[in-house]
Structure formats: structure tokens, C-alpha cells
C-alpha atoms as a PDB file:
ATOM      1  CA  UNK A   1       8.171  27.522  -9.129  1.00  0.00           C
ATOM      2  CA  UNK A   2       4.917  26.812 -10.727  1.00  0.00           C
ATOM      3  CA  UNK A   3       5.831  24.654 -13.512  1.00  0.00           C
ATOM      4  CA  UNK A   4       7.049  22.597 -10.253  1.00  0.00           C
ATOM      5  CA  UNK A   5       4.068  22.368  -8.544  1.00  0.00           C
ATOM      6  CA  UNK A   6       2.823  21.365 -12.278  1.00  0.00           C
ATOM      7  CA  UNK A   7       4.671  18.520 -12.395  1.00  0.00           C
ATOM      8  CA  UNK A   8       4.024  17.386  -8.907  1.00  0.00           C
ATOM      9  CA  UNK A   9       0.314  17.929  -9.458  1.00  0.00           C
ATOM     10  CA  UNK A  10       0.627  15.174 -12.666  1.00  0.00           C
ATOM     11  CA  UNK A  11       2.672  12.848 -11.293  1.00  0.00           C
ATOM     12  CA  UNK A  12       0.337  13.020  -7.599  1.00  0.00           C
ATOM     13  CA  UNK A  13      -2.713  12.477 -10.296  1.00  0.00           C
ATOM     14  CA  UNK A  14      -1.585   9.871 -12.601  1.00  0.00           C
ATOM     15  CA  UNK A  15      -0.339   7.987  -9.007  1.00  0.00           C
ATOM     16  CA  UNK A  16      -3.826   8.861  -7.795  1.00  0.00           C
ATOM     17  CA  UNK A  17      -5.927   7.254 -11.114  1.00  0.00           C
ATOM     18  CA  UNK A  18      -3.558   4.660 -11.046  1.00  0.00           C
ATOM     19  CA  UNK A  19      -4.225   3.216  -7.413  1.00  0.00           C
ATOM     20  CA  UNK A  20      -7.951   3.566  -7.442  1.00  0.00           C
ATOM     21  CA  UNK A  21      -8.247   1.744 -10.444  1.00  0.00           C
ATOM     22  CA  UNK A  22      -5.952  -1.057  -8.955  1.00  0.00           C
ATOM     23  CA  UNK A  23      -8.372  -1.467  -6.153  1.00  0.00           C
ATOM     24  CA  UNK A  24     -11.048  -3.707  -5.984  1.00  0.00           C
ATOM     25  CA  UNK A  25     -14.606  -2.848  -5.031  1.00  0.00           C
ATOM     26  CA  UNK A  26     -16.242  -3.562  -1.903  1.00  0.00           C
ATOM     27  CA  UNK A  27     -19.227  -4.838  -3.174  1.00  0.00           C
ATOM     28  CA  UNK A  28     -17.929  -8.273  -4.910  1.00  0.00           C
ATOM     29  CA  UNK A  29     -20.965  -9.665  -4.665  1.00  0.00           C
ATOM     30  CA  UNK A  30     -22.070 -13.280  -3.383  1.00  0.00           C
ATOM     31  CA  UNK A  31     -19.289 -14.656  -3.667  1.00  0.00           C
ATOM     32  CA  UNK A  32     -17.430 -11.619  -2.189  1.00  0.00           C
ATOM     33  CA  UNK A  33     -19.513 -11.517   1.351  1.00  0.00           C
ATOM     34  CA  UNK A  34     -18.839 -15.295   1.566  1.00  0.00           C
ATOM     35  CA  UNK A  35     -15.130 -14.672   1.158  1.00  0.00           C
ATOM     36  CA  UNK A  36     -15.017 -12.166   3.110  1.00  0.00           C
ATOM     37  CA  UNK A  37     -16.530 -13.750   5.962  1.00  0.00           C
ATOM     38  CA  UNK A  38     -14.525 -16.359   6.006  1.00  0.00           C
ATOM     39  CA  UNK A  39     -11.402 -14.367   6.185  1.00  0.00           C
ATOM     40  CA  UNK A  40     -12.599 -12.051   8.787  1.00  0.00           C
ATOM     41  CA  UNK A  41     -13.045 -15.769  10.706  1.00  0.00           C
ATOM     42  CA  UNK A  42      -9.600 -16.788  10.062  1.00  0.00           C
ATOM     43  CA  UNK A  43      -7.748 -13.455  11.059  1.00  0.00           C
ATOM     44  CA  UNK A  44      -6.379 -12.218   8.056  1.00  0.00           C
ATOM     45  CA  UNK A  45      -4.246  -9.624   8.560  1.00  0.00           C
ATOM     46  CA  UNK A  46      -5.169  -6.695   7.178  1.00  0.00           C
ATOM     47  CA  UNK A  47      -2.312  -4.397   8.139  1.00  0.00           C
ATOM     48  CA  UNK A  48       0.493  -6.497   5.583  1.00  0.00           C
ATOM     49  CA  UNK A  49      -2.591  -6.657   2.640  1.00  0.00           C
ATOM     50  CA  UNK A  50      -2.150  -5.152  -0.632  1.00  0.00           C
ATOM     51  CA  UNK A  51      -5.685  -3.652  -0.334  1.00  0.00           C
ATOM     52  CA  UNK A  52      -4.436  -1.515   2.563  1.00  0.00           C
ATOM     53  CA  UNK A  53      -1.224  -0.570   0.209  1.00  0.00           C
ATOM     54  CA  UNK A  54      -3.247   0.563  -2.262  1.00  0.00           C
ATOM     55  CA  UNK A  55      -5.327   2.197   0.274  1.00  0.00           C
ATOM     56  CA  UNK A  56      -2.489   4.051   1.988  1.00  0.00           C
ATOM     57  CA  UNK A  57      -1.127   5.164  -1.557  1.00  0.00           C
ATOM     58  CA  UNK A  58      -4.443   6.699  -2.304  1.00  0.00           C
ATOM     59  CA  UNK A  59      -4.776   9.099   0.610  1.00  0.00           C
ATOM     60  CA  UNK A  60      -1.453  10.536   0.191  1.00  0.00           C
ATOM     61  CA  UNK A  61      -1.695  10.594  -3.760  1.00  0.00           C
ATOM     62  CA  UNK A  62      -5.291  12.387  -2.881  1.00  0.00           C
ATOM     63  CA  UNK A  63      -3.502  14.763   0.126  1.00  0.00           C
ATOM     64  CA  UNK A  64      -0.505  15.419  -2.604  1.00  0.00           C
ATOM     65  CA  UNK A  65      -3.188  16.238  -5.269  1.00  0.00           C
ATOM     66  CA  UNK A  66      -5.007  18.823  -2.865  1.00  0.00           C
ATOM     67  CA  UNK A  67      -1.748  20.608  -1.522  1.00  0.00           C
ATOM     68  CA  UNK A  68      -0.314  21.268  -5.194  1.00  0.00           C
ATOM     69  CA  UNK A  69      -3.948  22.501  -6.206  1.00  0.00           C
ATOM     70  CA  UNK A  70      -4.421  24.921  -3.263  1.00  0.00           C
ATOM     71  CA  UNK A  71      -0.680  26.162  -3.553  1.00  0.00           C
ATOM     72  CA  UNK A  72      -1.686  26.703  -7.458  1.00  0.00           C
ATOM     73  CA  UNK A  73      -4.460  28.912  -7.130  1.00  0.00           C
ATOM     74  CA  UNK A  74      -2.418  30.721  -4.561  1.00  0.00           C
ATOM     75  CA  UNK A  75       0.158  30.917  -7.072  1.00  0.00           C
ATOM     76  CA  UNK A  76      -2.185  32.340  -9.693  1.00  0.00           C
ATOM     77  CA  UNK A  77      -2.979  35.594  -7.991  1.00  0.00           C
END
């Protein structure tokens, strides 16, 4: 049962490392605030983006991560 939650806890972390670095920053600078303006004008949708994706994959790569490491440490005892 624990070398389960083992694994899960890896593959939760390397998915977690793996979409933050994949993400861009919010402060892109200049160039970034003028872009960014401009597609707030327009209406981009932000739902369909691969920024919200990435976002999405995060929290439950993060919530995974959490779960296997409190269910761990309850294992341990």
C-alpha cells in the first residue's frame, strides 16, 4: 500500500514540476502588459487557453501531491 502511494506521489510531482515550468510568467514585461491589453480588448477567451490548461493541471497535480503526502505520514505511524 505504501509503495503505491510512492508512486502516485512521483508521478503527481514530476506532473507538478513539469506544468509550472511550462507556464509562462505573469510579469512579461513591456511588451507583455501591451499584449495583454490588447487581448483583454478583443475578448480572448480564456476558458479554451492553454494557460488555463496548464493552470488546471497544476492545482490537481498540487491537490494529488498533498493527499499522497498526508496519507504517507499517516502511513508511517
Amino acid at each position: 500500500m505504501k509503495a503505491l502511494f510512492m508512486i502516485i506521489q512521483a508521478i503527481a510531482s514530476l506532473i507538478l514540476i513539469g506544468s509550472i515550468l511550462l507556464q509562462s510568467g505573469k510579469s512579461a514585461g513591456l511588451s507583455g502588459s501591451i499584449a495583454g491589453g490588447a487581448e483583454q480588448l478583443m475578448g480572448k477567451q480564456k476558458g479554451r487557453s492553454y494557460e488555463t490548461l496548464l493552470s488546471k493541471v497544476t492545482t490537481i497535480g498540487a491537490t494529488a501531491f498533498i493527499i499522497t503526502s498526508i496519507i504517507l505520514v499517516y502511513l508511517q505511524k
